[in-house]
N, C-alpha and C. Protein backbone atom coordinates (compact mmCIF):
# COMPACT_ATOMS: atom_id res chain seq x y z
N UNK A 1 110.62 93.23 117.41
CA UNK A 1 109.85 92.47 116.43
C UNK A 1 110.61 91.20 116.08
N UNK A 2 109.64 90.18 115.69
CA UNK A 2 110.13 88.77 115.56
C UNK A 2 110.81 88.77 114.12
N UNK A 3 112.02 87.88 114.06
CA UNK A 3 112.87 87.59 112.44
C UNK A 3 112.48 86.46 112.27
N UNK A 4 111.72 86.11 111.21
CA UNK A 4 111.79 84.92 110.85
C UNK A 4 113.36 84.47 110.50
N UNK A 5 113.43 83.28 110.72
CA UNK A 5 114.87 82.93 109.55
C UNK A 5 114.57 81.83 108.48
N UNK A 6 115.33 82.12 107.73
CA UNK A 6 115.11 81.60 106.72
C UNK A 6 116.11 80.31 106.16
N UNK A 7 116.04 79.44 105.73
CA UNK A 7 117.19 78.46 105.44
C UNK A 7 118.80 79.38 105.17
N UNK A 8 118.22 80.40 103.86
CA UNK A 8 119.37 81.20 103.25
C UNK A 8 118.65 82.67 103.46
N UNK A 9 120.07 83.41 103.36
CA UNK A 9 119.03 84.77 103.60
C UNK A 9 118.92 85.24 102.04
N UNK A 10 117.86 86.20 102.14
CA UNK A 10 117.13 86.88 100.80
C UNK A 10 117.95 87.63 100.81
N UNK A 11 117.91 88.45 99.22
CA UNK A 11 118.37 89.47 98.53
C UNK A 11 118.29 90.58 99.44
N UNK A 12 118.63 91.84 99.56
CA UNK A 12 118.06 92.89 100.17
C UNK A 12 116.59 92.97 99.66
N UNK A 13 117.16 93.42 98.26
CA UNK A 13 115.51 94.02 97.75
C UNK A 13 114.24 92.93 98.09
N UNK A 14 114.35 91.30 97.81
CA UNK A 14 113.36 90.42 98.30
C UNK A 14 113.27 90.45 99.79
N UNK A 15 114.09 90.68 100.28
CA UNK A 15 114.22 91.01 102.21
C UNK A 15 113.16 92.34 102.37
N UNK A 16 113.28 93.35 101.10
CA UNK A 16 112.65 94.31 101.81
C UNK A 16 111.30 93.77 100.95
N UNK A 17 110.84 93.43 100.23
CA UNK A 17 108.97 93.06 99.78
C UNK A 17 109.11 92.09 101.28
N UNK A 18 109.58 90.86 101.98
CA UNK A 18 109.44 90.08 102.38
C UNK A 18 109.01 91.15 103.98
N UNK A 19 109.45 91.47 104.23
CA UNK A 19 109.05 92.43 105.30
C UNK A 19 107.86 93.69 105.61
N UNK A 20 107.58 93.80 103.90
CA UNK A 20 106.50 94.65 103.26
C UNK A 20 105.18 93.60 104.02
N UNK A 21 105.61 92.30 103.15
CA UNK A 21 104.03 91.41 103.21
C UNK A 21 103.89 90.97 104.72
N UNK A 22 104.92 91.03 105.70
CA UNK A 22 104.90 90.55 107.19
C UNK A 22 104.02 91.78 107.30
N UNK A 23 104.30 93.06 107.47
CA UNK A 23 103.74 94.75 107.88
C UNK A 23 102.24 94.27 107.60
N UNK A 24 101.70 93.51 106.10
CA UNK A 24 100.63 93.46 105.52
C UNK A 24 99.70 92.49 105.67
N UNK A 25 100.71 91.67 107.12
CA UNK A 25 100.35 90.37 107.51
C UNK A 25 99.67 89.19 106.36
N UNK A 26 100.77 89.15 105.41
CA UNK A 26 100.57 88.69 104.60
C UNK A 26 101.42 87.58 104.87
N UNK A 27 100.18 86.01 104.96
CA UNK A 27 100.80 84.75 105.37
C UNK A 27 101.78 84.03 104.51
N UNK A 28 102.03 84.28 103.12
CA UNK A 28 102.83 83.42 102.23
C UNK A 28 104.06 83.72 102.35
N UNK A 29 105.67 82.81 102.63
CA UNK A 29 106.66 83.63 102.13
C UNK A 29 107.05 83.85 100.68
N UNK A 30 108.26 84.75 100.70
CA UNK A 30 108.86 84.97 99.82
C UNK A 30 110.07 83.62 99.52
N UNK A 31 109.68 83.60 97.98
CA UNK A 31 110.52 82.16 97.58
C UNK A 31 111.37 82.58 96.47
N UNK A 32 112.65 81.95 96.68
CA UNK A 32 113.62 82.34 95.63
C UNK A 32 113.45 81.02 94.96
N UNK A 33 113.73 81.25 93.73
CA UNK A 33 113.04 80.15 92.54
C UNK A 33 114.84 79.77 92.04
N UNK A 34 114.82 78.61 91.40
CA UNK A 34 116.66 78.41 91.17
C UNK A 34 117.03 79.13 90.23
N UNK A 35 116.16 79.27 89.58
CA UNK A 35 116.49 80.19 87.87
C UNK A 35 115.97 80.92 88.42
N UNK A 36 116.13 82.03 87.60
CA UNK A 36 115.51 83.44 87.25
C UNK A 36 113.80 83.17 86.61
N UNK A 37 113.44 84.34 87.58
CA UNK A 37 112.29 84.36 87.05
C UNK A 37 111.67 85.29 85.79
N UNK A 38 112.77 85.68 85.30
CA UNK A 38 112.58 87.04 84.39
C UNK A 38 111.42 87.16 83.36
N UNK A 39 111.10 85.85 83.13
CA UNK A 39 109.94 85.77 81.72
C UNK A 39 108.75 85.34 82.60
N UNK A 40 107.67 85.31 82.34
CA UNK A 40 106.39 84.54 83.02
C UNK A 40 106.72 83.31 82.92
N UNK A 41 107.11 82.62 81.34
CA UNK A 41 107.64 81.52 81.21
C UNK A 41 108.82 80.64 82.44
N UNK A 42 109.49 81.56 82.27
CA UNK A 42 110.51 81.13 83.37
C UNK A 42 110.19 80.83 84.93
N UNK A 43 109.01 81.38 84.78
CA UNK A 43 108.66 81.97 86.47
C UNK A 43 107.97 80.66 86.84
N UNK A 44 106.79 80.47 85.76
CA UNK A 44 105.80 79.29 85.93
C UNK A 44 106.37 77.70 85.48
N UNK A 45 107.63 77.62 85.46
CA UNK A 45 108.59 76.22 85.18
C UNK A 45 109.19 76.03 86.60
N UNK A 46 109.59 77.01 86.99
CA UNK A 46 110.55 76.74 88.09
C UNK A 46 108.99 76.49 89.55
N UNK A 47 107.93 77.23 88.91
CA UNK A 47 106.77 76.93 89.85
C UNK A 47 106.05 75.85 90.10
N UNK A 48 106.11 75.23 88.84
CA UNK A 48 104.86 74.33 88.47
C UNK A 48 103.30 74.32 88.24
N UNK A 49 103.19 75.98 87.67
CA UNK A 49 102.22 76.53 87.76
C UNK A 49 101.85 76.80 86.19
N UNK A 50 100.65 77.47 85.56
CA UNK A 50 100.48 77.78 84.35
C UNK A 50 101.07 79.12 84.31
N UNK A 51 101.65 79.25 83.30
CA UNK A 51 101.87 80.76 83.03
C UNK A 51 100.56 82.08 83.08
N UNK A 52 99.88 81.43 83.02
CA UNK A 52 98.33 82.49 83.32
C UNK A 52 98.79 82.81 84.62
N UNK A 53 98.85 82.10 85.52
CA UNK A 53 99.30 82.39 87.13
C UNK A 53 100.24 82.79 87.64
N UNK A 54 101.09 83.78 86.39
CA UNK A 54 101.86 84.46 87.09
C UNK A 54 101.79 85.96 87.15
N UNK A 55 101.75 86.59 87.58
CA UNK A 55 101.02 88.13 87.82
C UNK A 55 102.48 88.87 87.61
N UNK A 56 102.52 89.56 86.39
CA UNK A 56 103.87 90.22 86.22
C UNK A 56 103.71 91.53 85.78
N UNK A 57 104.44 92.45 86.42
CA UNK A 57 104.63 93.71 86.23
C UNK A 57 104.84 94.58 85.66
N UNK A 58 104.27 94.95 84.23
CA UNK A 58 104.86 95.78 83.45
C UNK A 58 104.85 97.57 83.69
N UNK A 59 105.92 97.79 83.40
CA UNK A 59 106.03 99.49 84.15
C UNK A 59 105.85 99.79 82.83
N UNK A 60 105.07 100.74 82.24
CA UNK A 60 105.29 102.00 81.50
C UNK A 60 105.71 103.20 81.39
N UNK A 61 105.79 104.71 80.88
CA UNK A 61 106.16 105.96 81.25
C UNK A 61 104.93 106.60 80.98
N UNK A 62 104.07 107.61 81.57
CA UNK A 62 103.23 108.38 81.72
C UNK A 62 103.72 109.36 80.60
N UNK A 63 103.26 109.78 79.89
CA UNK A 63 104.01 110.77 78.78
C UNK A 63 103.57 111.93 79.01
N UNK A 64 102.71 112.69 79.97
CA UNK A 64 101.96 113.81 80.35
C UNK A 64 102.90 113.96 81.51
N UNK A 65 102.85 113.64 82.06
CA UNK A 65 104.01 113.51 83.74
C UNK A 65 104.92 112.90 83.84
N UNK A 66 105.61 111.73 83.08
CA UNK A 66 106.47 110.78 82.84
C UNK A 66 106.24 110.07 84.74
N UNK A 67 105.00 109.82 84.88
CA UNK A 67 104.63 109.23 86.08
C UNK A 67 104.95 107.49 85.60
N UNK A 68 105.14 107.09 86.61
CA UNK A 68 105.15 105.25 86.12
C UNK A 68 104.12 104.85 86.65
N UNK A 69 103.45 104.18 85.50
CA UNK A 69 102.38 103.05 85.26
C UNK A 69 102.64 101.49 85.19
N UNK A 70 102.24 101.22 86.25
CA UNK A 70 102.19 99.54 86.79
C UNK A 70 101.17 98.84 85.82
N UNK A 71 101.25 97.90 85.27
CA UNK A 71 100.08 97.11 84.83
C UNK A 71 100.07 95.80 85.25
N UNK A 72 99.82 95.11 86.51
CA UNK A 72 99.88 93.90 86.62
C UNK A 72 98.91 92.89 85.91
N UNK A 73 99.44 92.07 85.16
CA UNK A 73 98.91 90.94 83.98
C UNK A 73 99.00 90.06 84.25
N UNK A 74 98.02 89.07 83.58
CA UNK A 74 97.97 87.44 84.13
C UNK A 74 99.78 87.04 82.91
N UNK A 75 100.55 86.21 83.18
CA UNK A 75 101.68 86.57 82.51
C UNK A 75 101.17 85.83 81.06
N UNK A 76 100.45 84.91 80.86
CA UNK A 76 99.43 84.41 79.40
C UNK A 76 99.50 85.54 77.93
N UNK A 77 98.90 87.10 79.13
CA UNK A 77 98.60 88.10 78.56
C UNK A 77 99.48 89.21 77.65
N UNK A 78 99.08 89.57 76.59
CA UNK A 78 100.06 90.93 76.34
C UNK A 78 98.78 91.89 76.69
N UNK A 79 99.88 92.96 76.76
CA UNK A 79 99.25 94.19 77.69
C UNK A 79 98.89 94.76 76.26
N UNK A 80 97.67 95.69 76.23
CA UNK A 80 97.45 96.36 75.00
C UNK A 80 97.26 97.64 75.40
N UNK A 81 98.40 98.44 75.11
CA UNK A 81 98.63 99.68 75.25
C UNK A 81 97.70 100.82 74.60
N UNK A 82 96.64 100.58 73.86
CA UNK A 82 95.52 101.45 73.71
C UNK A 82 94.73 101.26 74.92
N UNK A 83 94.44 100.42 75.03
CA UNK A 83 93.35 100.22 76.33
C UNK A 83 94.45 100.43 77.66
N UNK A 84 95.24 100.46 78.20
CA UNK A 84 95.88 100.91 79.32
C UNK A 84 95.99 102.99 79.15
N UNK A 85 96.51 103.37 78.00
CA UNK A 85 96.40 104.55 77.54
C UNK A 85 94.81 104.99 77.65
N UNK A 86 94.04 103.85 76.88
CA UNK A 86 92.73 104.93 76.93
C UNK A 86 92.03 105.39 78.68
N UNK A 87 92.55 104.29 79.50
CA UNK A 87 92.81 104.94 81.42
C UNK A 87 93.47 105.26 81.79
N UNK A 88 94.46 105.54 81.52
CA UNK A 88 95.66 106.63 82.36
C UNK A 88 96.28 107.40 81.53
N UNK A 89 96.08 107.25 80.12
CA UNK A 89 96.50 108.92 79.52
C UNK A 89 98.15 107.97 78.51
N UNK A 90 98.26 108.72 77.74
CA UNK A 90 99.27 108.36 76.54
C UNK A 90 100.54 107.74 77.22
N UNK A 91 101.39 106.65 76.44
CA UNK A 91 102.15 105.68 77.29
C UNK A 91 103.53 106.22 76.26
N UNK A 92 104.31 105.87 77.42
CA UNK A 92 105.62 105.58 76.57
C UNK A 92 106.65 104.53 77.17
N UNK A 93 107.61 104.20 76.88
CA UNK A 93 108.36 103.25 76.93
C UNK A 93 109.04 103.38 78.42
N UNK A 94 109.40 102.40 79.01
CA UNK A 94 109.93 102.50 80.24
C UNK A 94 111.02 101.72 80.66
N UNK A 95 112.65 102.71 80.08
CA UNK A 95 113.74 101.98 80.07
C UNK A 95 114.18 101.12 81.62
N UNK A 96 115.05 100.80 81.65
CA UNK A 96 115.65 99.93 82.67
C UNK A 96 116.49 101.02 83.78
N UNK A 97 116.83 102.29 83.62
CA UNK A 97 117.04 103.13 84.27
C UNK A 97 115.64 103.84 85.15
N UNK A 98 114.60 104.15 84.36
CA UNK A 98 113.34 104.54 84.82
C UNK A 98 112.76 103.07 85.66
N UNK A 99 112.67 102.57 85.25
CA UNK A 99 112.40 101.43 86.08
C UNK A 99 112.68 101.28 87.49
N UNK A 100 114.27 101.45 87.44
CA UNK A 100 114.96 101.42 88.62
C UNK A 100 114.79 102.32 89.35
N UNK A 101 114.72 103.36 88.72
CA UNK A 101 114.43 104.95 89.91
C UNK A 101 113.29 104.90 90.04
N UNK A 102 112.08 104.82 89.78
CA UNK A 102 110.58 104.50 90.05
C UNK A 102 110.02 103.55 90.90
N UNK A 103 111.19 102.51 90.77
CA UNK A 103 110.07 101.77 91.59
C UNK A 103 111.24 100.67 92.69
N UNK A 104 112.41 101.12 92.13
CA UNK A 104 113.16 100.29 93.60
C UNK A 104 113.85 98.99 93.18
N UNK A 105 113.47 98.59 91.87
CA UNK A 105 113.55 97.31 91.41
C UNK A 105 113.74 97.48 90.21
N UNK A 106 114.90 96.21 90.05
CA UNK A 106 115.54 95.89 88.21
C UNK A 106 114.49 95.11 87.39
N UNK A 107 114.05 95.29 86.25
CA UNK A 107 113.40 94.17 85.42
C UNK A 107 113.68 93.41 85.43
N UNK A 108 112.33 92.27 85.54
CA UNK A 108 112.66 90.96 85.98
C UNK A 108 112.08 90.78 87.47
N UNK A 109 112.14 91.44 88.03
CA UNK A 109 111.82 91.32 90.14
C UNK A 109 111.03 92.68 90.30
N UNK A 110 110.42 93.21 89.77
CA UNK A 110 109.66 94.25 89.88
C UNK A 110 108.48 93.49 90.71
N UNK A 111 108.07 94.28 92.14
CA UNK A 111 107.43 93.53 92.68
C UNK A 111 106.03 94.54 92.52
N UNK A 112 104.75 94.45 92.78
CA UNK A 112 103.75 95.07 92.94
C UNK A 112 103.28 95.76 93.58
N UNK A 113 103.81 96.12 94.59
CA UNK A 113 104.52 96.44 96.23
C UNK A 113 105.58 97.24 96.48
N UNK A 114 105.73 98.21 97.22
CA UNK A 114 106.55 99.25 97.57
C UNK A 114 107.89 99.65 97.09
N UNK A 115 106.99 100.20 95.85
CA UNK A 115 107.39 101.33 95.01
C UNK A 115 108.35 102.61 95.81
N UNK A 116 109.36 103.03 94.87
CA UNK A 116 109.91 104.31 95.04
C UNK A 116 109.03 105.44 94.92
N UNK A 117 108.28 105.26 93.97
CA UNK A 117 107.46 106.22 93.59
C UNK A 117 106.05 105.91 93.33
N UNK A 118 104.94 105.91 94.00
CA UNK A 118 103.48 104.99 94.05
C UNK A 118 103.05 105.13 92.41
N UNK A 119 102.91 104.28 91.98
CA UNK A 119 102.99 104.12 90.18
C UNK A 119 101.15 104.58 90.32
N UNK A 120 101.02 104.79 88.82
CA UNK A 120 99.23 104.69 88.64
C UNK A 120 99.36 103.37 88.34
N UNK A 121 98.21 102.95 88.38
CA UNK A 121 98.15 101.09 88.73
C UNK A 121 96.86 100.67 88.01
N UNK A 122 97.05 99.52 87.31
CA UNK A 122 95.84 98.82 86.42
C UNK A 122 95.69 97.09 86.92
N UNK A 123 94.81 96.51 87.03
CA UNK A 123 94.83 95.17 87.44
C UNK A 123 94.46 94.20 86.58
N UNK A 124 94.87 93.22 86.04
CA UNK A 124 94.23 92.62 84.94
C UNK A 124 93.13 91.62 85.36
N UNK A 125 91.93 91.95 84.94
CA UNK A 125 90.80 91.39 85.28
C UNK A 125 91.02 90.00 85.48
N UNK A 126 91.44 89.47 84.33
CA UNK A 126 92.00 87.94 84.21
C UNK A 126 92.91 86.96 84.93
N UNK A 127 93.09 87.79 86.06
CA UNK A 127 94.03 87.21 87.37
C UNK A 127 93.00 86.72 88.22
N UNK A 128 91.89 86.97 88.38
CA UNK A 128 90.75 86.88 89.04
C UNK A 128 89.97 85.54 88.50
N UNK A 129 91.02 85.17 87.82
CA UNK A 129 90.08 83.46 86.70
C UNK A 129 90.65 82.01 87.66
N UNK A 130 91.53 82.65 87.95
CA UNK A 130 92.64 81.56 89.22
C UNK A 130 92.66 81.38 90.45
N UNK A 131 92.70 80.12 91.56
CA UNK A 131 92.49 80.49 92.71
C UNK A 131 93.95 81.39 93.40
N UNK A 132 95.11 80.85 92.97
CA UNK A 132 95.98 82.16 93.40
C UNK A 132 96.84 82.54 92.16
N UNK A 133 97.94 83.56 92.18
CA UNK A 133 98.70 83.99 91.10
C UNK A 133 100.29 84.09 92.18
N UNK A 134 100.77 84.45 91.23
CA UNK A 134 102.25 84.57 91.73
C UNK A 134 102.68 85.60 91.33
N UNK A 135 103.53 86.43 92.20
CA UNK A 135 104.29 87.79 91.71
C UNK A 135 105.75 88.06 92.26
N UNK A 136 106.51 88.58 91.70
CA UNK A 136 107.62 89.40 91.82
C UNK A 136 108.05 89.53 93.33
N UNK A 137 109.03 89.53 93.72
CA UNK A 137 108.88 89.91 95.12
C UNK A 137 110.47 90.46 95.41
N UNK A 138 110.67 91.54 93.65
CA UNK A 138 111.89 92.58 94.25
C UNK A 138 113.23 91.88 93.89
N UNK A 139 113.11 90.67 93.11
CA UNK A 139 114.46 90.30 92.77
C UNK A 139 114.11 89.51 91.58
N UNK A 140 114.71 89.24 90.61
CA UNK A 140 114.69 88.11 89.29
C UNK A 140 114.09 86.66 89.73
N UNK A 141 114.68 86.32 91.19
CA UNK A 141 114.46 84.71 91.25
C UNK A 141 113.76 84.36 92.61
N UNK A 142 112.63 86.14 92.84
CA UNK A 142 112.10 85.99 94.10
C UNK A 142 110.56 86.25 93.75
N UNK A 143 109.61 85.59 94.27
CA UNK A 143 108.26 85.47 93.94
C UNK A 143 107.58 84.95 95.11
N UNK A 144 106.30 85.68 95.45
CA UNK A 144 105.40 85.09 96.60
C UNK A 144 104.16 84.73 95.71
N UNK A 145 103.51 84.10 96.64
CA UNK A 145 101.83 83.56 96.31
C UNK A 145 100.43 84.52 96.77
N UNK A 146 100.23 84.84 96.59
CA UNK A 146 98.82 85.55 96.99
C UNK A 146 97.59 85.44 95.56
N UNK A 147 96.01 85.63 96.23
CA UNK A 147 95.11 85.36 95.84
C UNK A 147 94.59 86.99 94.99
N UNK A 148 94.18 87.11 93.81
CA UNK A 148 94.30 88.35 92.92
C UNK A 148 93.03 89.29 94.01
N UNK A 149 92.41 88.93 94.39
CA UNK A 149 91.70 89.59 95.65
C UNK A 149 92.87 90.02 96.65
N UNK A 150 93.70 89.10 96.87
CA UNK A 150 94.85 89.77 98.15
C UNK A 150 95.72 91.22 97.48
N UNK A 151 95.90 90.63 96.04
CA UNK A 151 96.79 91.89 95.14
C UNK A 151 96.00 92.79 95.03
N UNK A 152 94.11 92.84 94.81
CA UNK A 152 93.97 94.20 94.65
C UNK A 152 94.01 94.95 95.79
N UNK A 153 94.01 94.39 97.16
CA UNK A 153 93.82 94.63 98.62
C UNK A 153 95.45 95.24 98.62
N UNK A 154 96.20 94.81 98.35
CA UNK A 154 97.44 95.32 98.62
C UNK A 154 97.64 96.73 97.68
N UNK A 155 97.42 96.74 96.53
CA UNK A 155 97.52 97.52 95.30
C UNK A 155 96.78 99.03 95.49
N UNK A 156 95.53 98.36 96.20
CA UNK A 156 94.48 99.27 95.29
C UNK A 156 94.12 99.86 94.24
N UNK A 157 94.80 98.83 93.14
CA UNK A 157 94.44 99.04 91.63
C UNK A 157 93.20 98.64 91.48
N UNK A 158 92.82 99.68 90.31
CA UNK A 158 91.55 99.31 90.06
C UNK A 158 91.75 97.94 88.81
N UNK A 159 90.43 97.43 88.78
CA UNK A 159 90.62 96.18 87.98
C UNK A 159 90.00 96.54 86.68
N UNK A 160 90.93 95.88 85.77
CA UNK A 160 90.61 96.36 84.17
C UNK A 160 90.95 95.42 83.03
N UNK A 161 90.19 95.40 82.04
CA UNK A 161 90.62 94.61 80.88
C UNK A 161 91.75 95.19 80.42
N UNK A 162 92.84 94.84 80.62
CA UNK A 162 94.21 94.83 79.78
C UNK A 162 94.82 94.46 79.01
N UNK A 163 94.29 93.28 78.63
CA UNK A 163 94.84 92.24 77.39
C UNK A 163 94.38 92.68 76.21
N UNK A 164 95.44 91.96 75.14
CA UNK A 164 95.47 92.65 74.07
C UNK A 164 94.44 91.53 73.60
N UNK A 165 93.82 91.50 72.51
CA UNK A 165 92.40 90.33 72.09
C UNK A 165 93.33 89.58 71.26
N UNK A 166 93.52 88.24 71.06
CA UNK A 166 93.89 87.67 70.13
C UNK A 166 93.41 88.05 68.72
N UNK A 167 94.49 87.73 67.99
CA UNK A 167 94.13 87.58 66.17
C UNK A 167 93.18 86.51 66.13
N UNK A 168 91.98 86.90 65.34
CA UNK A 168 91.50 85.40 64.98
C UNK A 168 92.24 84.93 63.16
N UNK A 169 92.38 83.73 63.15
CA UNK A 169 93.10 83.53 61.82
C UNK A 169 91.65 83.90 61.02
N UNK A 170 92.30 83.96 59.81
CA UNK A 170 91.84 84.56 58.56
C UNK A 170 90.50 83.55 57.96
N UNK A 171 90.38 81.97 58.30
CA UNK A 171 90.20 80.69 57.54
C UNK A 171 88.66 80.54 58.67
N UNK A 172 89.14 81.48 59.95
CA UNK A 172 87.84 81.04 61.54
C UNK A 172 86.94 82.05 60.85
N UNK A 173 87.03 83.03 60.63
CA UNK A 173 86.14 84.03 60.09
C UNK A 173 84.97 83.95 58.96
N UNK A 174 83.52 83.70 59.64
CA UNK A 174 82.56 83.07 59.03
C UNK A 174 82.13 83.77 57.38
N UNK A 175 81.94 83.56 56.55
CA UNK A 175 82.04 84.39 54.73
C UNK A 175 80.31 83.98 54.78
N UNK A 176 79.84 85.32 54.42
CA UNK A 176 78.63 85.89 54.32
C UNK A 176 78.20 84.75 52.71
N UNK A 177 77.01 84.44 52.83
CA UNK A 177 76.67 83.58 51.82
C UNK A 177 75.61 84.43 50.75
């Protein structure tokens, strides 16, 4: 089989998503960003992209099975843990040790993609508002491009409202006359 090369070589862990998306004939590479990509914020500066367009990974703990739950989010979004709970069952917190044994990857580079352990999986509808998104690709400062149609194709998450609804302020709220 053919090696691409690369200017510099990747991380292991971005070496191994980067070899995932070749298997998946998936045309974009894997790009190491200069900073860390650890925040959505961070991710979409070093991109030049909106932070909506970055598709980031939040792991949860399954509290019935202590199974790990993926929620990929437009990064804009907070995840609202009633509505992820009210589809896959009661949540709990998902330290940086569980993280690591679940899914192969440190917080921060959690990629969406080949898991230690195949997570239950949620898609945030709202990735689907963009022509592409950006994700994780297994290291802090490694991220590929794909289209939220290519992520559910890769995933096979089902697609779901995940976001938490904004507050409306107190002053927007129309007073009955």
């Amino acid at each position: 089989m053919e090696q691409h090369q690369h200017a510099e070589a990747l991380p292991d862990s971005a070496q191994r998503v980067a070899n995932l998306l070749r298997e998946l004939k998936h045309d974009k590479p894997v790009v190491m960003l200069p900073s860390a990509g650890r925040t959505s914020a961070e991710a979409a500066a070093g991109l030049g992209c909106s932070v909506a367009e970055i598709a980031k990974s939040i792991i949860f703990r399954r509290l019935s099975d202590d199974a790990p739950v993926l929620v990929i989010a437009s990064g804009s979004n907070r995840v609202d843990e009633a509505k992820v709970a009210a589809q896959v069952g009661a949540l709990g917190k998902a330290d940086a040790k569980f993280v690591r044994e679940k899914t192969g990857y440190v917080i921060g580079g959690v990629c969406p993609i080949g898991h230690a352990v195949k997570p239950v999986m949620l898609l945030d509808q709202d990735l689907f508002r963009y022509d592409s998104v950006w994700a994780a690709a297994g290291h802090p400062h490694a991220v590929f491009n794909l289209t939220a149609q290519q992520l559910q194709a890769m995933t096979g998450a089902p697609v779901a409202d995940v976001a938490l609804a904004p507050v409306a302020p107190v002053e927007s709220i129309p007073q009955a006359n």
